[in-house]
C-alpha atoms as a PDB file:
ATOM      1  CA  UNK A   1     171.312  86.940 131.766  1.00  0.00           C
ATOM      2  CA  UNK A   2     167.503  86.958 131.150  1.00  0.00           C
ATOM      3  CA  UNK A   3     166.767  88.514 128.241  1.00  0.00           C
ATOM      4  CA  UNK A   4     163.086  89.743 127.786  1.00  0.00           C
ATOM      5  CA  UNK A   5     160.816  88.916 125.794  1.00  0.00           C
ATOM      6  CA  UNK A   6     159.884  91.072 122.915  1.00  0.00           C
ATOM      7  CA  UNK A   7     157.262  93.896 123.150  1.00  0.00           C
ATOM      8  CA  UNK A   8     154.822  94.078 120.654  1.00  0.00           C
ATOM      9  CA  UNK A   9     154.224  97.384 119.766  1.00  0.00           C
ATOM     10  CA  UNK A  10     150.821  98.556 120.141  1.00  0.00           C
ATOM     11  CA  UNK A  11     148.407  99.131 117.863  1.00  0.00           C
ATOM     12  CA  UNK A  12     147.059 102.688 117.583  1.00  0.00           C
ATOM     13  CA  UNK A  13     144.129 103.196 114.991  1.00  0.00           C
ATOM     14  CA  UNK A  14     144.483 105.941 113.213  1.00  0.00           C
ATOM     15  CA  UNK A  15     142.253 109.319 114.109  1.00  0.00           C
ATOM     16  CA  UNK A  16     140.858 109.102 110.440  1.00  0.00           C
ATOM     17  CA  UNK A  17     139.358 105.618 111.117  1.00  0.00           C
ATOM     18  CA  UNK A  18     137.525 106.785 114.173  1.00  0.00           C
ATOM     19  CA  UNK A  19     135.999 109.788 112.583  1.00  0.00           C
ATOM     20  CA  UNK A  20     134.793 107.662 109.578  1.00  0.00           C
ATOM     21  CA  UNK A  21     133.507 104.974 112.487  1.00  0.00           C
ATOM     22  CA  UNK A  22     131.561 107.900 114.423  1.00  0.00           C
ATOM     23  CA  UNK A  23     130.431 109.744 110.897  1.00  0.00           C
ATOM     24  CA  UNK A  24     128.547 106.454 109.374  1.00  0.00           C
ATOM     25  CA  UNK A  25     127.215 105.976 112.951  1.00  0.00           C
ATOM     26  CA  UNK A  26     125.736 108.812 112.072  1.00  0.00           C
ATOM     27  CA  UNK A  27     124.447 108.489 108.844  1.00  0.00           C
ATOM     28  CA  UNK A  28     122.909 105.414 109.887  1.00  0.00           C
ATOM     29  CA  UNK A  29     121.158 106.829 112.672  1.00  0.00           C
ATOM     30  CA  UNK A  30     119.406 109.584 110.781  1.00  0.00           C
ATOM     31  CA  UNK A  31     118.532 106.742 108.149  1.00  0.00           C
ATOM     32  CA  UNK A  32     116.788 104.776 110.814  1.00  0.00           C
ATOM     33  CA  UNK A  33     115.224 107.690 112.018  1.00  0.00           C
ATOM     34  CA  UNK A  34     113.787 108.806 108.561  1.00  0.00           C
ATOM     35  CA  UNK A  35     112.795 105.485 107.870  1.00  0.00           C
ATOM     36  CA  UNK A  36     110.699 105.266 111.097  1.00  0.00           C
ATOM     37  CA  UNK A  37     109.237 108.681 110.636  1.00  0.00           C
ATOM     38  CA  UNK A  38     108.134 107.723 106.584  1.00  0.00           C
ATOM     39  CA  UNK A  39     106.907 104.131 108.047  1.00  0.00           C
ATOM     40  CA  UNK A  40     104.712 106.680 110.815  1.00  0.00           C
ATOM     41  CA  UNK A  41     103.381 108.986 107.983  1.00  0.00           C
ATOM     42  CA  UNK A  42     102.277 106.162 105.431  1.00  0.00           C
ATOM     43  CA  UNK A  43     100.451 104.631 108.410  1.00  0.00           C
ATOM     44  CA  UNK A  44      98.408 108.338 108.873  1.00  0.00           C
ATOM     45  CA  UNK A  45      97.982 108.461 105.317  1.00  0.00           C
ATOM     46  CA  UNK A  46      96.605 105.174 104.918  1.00  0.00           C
ATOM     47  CA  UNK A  47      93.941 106.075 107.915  1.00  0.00           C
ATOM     48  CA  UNK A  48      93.184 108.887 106.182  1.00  0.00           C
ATOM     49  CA  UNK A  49      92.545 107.283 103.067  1.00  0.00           C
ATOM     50  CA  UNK A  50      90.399 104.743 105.293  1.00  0.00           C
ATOM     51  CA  UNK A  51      88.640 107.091 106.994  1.00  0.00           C
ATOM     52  CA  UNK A  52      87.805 108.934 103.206  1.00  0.00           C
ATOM     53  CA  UNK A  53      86.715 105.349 101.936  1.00  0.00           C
ATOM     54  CA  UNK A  54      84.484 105.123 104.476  1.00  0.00           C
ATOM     55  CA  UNK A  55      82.753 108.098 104.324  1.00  0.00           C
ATOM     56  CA  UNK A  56      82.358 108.046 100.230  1.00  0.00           C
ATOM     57  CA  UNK A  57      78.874 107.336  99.145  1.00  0.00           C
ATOM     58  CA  UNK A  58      78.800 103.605  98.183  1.00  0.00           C
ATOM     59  CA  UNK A  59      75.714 102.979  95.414  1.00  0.00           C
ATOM     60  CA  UNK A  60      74.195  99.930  96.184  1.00  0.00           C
ATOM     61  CA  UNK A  61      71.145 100.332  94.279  1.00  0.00           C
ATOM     62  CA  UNK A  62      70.601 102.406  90.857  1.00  0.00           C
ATOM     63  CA  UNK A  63      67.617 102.529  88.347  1.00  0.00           C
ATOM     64  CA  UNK A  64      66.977 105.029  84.918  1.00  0.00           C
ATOM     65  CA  UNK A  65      63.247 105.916  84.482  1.00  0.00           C
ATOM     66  CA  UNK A  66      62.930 106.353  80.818  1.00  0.00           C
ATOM     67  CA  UNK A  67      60.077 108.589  79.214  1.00  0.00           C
ATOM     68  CA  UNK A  68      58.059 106.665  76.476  1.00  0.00           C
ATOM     69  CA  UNK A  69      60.603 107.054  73.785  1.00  0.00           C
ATOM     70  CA  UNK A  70      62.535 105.484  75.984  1.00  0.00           C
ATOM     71  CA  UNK A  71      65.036 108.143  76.564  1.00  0.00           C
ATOM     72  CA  UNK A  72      66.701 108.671  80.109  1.00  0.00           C
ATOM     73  CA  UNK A  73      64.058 111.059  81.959  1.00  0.00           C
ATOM     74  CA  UNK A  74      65.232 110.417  85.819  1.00  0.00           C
ATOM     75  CA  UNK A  75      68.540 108.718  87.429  1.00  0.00           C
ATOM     76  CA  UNK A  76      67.690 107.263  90.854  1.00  0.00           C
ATOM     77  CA  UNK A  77      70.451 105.808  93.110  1.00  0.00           C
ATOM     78  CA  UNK A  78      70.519 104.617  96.523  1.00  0.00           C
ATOM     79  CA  UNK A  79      73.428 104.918  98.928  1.00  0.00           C
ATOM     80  CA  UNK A  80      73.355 102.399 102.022  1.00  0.00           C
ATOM     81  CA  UNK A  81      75.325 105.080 104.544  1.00  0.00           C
ATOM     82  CA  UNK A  82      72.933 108.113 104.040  1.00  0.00           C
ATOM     83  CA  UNK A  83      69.363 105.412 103.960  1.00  0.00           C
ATOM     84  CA  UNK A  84      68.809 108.224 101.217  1.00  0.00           C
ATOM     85  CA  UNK A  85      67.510 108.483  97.439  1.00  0.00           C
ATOM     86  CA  UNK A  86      69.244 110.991  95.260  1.00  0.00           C
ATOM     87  CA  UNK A  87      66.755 111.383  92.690  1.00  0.00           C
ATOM     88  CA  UNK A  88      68.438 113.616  89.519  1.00  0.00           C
ATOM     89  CA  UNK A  89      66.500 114.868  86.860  1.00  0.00           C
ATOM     90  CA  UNK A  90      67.778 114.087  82.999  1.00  0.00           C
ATOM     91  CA  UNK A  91      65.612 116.089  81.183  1.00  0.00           C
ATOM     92  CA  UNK A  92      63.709 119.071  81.626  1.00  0.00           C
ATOM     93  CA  UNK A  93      59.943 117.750  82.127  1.00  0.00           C
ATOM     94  CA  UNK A  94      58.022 118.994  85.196  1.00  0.00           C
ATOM     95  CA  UNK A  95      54.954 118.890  86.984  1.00  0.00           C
ATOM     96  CA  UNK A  96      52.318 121.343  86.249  1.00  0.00           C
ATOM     97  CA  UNK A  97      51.366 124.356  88.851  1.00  0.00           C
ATOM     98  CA  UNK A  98      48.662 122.088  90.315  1.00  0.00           C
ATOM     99  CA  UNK A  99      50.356 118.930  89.906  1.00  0.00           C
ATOM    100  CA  UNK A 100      53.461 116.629  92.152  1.00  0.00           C
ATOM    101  CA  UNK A 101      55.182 114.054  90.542  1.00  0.00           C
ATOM    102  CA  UNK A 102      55.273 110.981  93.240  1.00  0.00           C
ATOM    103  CA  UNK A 103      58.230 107.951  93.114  1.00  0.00           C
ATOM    104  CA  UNK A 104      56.762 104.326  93.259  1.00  0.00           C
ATOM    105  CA  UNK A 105      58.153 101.395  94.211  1.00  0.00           C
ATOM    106  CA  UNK A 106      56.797  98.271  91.828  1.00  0.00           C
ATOM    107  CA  UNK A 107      57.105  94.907  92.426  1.00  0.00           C
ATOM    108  CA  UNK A 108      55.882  91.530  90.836  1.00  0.00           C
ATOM    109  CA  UNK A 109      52.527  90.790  92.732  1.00  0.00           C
ATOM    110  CA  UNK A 110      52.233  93.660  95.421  1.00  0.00           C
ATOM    111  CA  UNK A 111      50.675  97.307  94.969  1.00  0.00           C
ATOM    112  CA  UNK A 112      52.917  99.826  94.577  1.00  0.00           C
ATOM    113  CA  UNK A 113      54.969 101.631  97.452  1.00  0.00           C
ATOM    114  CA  UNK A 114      55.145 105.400  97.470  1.00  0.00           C
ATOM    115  CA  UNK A 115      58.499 106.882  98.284  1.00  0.00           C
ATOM    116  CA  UNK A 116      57.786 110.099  98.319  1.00  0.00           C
ATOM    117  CA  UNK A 117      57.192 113.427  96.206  1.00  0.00           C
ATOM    118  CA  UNK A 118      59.347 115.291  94.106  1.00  0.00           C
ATOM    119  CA  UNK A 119      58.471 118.732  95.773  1.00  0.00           C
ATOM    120  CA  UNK A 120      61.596 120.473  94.449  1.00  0.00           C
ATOM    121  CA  UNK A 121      61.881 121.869  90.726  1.00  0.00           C
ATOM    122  CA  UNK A 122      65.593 121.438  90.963  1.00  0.00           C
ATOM    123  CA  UNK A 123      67.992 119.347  88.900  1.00  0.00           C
ATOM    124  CA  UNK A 124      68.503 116.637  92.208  1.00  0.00           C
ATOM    125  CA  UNK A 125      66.789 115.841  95.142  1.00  0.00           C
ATOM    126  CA  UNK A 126      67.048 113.602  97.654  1.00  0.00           C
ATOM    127  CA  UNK A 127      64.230 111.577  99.636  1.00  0.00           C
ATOM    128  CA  UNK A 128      64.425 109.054 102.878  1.00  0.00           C
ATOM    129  CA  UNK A 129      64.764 105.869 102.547  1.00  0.00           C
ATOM    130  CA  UNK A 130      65.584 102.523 103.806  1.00  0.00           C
ATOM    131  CA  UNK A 131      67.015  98.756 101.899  1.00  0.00           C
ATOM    132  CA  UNK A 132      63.804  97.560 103.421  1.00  0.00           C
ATOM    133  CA  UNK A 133      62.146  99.682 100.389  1.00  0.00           C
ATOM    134  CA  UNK A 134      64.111  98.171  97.349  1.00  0.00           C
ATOM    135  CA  UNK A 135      64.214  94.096  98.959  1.00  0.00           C
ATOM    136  CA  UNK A 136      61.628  93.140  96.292  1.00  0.00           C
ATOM    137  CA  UNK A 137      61.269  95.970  94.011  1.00  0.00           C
ATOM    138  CA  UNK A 138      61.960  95.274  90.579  1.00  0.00           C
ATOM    139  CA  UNK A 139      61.413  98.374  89.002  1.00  0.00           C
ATOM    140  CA  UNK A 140      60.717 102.668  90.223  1.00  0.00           C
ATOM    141  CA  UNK A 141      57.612 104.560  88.518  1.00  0.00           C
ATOM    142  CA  UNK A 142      57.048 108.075  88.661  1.00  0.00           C
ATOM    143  CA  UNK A 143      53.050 109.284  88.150  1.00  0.00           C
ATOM    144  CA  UNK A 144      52.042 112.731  88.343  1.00  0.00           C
ATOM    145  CA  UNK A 145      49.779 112.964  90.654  1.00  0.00           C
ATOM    146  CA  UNK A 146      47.723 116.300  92.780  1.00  0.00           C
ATOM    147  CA  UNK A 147      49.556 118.565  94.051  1.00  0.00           C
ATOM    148  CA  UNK A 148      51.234 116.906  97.145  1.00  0.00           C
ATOM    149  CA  UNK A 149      50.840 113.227  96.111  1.00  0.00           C
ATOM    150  CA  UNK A 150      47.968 110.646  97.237  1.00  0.00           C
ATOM    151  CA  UNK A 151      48.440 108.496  99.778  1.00  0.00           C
ATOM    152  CA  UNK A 152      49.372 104.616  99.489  1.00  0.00           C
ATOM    153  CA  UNK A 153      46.081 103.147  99.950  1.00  0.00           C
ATOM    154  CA  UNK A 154      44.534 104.967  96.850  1.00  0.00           C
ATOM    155  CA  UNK A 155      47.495 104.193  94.603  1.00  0.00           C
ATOM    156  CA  UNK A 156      49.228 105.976  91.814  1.00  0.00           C
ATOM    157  CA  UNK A 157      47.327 107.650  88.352  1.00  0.00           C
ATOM    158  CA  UNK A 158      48.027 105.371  85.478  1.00  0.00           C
ATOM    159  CA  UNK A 159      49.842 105.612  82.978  1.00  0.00           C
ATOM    160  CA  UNK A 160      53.087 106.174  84.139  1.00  0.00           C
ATOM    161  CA  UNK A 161      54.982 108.922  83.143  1.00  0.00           C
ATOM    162  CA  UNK A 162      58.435 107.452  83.850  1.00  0.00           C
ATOM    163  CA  UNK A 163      59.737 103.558  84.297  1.00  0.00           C
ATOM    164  CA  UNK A 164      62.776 101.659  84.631  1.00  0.00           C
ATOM    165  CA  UNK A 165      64.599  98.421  86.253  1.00  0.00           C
ATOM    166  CA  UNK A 166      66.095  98.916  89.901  1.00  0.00           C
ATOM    167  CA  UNK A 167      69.383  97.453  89.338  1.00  0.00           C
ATOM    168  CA  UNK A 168      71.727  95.836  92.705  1.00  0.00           C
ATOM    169  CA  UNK A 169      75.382  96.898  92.476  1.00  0.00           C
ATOM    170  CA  UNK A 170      77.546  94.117  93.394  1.00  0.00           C
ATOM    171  CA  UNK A 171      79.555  95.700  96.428  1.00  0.00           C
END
Protein backbone atom coordinates (compact mmCIF):
# COMPACT_ATOMS: atom_id res chain seq x y z
CA UNK A 1 0.00 0.00 0.00
CA UNK A 2 0.90 3.59 -1.10
CA UNK A 3 0.62 5.74 1.49
CA UNK A 4 0.33 9.53 0.60
CA UNK A 5 2.20 11.98 1.16
CA UNK A 6 1.40 14.48 3.78
CA UNK A 7 -0.80 17.60 3.14
CA UNK A 8 0.36 20.68 4.30
CA UNK A 9 -2.26 22.55 5.62
CA UNK A 10 -2.84 25.79 4.11
CA UNK A 11 -2.13 28.90 5.19
CA UNK A 12 -5.05 31.29 5.72
CA UNK A 13 -4.08 34.95 6.84
CA UNK A 14 -6.05 36.11 9.20
CA UNK A 15 -9.05 38.81 8.28
CA UNK A 16 -7.31 41.27 10.82
CA UNK A 17 -4.07 41.27 8.74
CA UNK A 18 -5.87 42.18 5.58
CA UNK A 19 -7.79 45.02 7.03
CA UNK A 20 -4.57 46.48 8.61
CA UNK A 21 -2.87 45.76 4.87
CA UNK A 22 -5.88 47.71 3.06
CA UNK A 23 -6.14 50.52 6.09
CA UNK A 24 -2.23 51.70 5.81
CA UNK A 25 -2.79 51.47 2.01
CA UNK A 26 -4.82 53.96 2.82
CA UNK A 27 -3.16 56.14 5.00
CA UNK A 28 -0.41 56.17 2.68
CA UNK A 29 -2.36 57.18 -0.15
CA UNK A 30 -3.91 60.25 1.41
CA UNK A 31 -0.22 61.06 2.63
CA UNK A 32 0.98 61.06 -0.91
CA UNK A 33 -1.83 62.92 -1.92
CA UNK A 34 -1.38 65.75 0.73
CA UNK A 35 2.09 65.84 0.10
CA UNK A 36 1.56 66.49 -3.66
CA UNK A 37 -1.15 69.01 -3.06
CA UNK A 38 1.35 71.10 -0.24
CA UNK A 39 4.36 70.56 -2.91
CA UNK A 40 1.46 72.32 -5.65
CA UNK A 41 0.58 75.21 -3.20
CA UNK A 42 4.26 76.20 -2.14
CA UNK A 43 4.97 76.29 -5.89
CA UNK A 44 1.78 79.09 -6.27
CA UNK A 45 2.98 80.75 -3.33
CA UNK A 46 6.40 81.08 -4.37
CA UNK A 47 5.02 82.67 -7.91
CA UNK A 48 3.18 84.82 -6.04
CA UNK A 49 5.86 85.97 -4.00
CA UNK A 50 7.81 86.30 -7.47
CA UNK A 51 5.39 87.99 -9.14
CA UNK A 52 5.17 90.63 -5.76
CA UNK A 53 9.10 90.92 -5.99
CA UNK A 54 8.84 91.93 -9.22
CA UNK A 55 6.48 94.44 -9.11
CA UNK A 56 8.03 96.21 -5.73
CA UNK A 57 9.70 99.44 -6.46
CA UNK A 58 13.48 98.69 -6.56
CA UNK A 59 15.59 102.19 -5.63
CA UNK A 60 18.40 102.32 -7.70
CA UNK A 61 19.26 105.80 -7.25
CA UNK A 62 18.64 108.13 -4.01
CA UNK A 63 19.96 111.68 -3.08
CA UNK A 64 18.97 114.23 0.23
CA UNK A 65 19.00 117.95 -0.78
CA UNK A 66 19.93 119.65 2.38
CA UNK A 67 18.96 123.43 3.09
CA UNK A 68 22.05 125.57 4.13
CA UNK A 69 22.16 124.39 7.66
CA UNK A 70 22.48 121.42 6.20
CA UNK A 71 19.38 119.84 7.42
CA UNK A 72 17.35 117.29 5.18
CA UNK A 73 15.00 119.72 3.01
CA UNK A 74 14.03 117.13 0.01
CA UNK A 75 14.42 113.11 -0.38
CA UNK A 76 14.72 112.21 -4.08
CA UNK A 77 14.76 108.53 -5.21
CA UNK A 78 14.66 106.90 -8.43
CA UNK A 79 13.00 103.58 -9.20
CA UNK A 80 14.26 101.78 -12.53
CA UNK A 81 10.55 99.99 -13.23
CA UNK A 82 8.38 103.22 -13.08
CA UNK A 83 11.55 105.56 -15.20
CA UNK A 84 10.02 107.89 -12.37
CA UNK A 85 11.34 110.44 -9.59
CA UNK A 86 9.47 110.45 -6.34
CA UNK A 87 10.47 113.67 -5.08
CA UNK A 88 9.21 113.99 -1.05
CA UNK A 89 9.34 117.02 0.73
CA UNK A 90 11.17 117.00 4.44
CA UNK A 91 10.36 120.18 5.58
CA UNK A 92 7.82 122.63 5.10
CA UNK A 93 9.55 125.37 2.72
CA UNK A 94 7.70 126.38 -0.47
CA UNK A 95 7.74 128.43 -3.37
CA UNK A 96 6.22 131.78 -3.27
CA UNK A 97 2.73 132.64 -5.21
CA UNK A 98 4.80 133.81 -8.20
CA UNK A 99 7.53 131.48 -7.88
CA UNK A 100 8.29 127.24 -9.06
CA UNK A 101 10.90 125.48 -7.54
CA UNK A 102 12.77 123.50 -10.59
CA UNK A 103 15.05 119.99 -9.95
CA UNK A 104 18.60 120.11 -11.58
CA UNK A 105 20.71 117.64 -12.53
CA UNK A 106 24.66 118.70 -11.80
CA UNK A 107 27.49 117.18 -13.00
CA UNK A 108 31.37 117.76 -12.96
CA UNK A 109 32.01 119.83 -16.23
CA UNK A 110 28.49 120.04 -18.00
CA UNK A 111 25.58 122.71 -17.39
CA UNK A 112 22.99 121.65 -15.48
CA UNK A 113 19.95 119.39 -16.66
CA UNK A 114 16.45 120.40 -15.68
CA UNK A 115 14.18 117.61 -14.59
CA UNK A 116 11.35 119.22 -14.14
CA UNK A 117 9.13 121.52 -11.75
CA UNK A 118 7.75 120.93 -8.55
CA UNK A 119 4.17 122.19 -9.54
CA UNK A 120 2.45 120.44 -6.62
CA UNK A 121 2.41 121.92 -2.92
CA UNK A 122 2.04 118.43 -1.63
CA UNK A 123 4.24 116.38 0.68
CA UNK A 124 5.48 113.93 -2.63
CA UNK A 125 5.51 114.17 -6.11
CA UNK A 126 6.65 112.36 -8.73
CA UNK A 127 8.34 113.53 -12.16
CA UNK A 128 9.49 111.44 -15.50
CA UNK A 129 12.47 110.26 -15.84
CA UNK A 130 14.96 108.06 -17.40
CA UNK A 131 18.82 106.29 -16.04
CA UNK A 132 19.98 108.23 -19.03
CA UNK A 133 19.39 111.41 -16.59
CA UNK A 134 21.48 110.27 -13.47
CA UNK A 135 24.64 108.35 -15.82
CA UNK A 136 26.93 111.27 -14.84
CA UNK A 137 25.19 113.27 -12.33
CA UNK A 138 26.89 113.65 -9.22
CA UNK A 139 24.70 115.65 -7.33
CA UNK A 140 20.45 117.17 -7.65
CA UNK A 141 19.88 121.09 -7.04
CA UNK A 142 16.70 122.63 -6.55
CA UNK A 143 16.51 126.72 -7.54
CA UNK A 144 13.46 128.61 -7.30
CA UNK A 145 12.86 129.88 -10.23
CA UNK A 146 9.44 131.98 -12.15
CA UNK A 147 6.57 130.62 -11.92
CA UNK A 148 6.71 127.54 -14.29
CA UNK A 149 10.52 127.11 -14.45
CA UNK A 150 13.03 128.45 -17.29
CA UNK A 151 14.04 126.47 -19.82
CA UNK A 152 17.53 124.55 -20.11
CA UNK A 153 19.33 126.84 -22.28
CA UNK A 154 19.02 129.86 -19.81
CA UNK A 155 19.97 127.79 -16.77
CA UNK A 156 18.98 127.79 -13.17
CA UNK A 157 19.00 131.20 -10.57
CA UNK A 158 21.97 130.88 -8.32
CA UNK A 159 22.28 130.23 -5.31
CA UNK A 160 20.76 127.13 -4.79
CA UNK A 161 18.23 126.66 -2.44
CA UNK A 162 18.70 122.90 -1.93
CA UNK A 163 21.88 120.39 -2.70
CA UNK A 164 22.95 116.99 -2.14
CA UNK A 165 25.02 113.81 -3.55
CA UNK A 166 23.02 111.36 -5.96
CA UNK A 167 23.95 108.20 -4.41
CA UNK A 168 23.83 104.45 -6.73
CA UNK A 169 22.26 101.63 -4.70
CA UNK A 170 24.10 98.53 -5.24
CA UNK A 171 21.21 96.18 -6.63
Amino acid sequence: MVEAAPVAPARVVSSWWRTLAYACLIVLSIGVATGMSMFEQFKAQIAHVQGQLKDTAQIKYVAVLTDERQAPAILVTMTMQDNALQVQRLNTVAEGREDSMQLWALSDGDPARSLGVLESRGKTLRLPATERDFASATSLAISVEDKGGVTQAKGPRLPYLFKGPVVQKAL
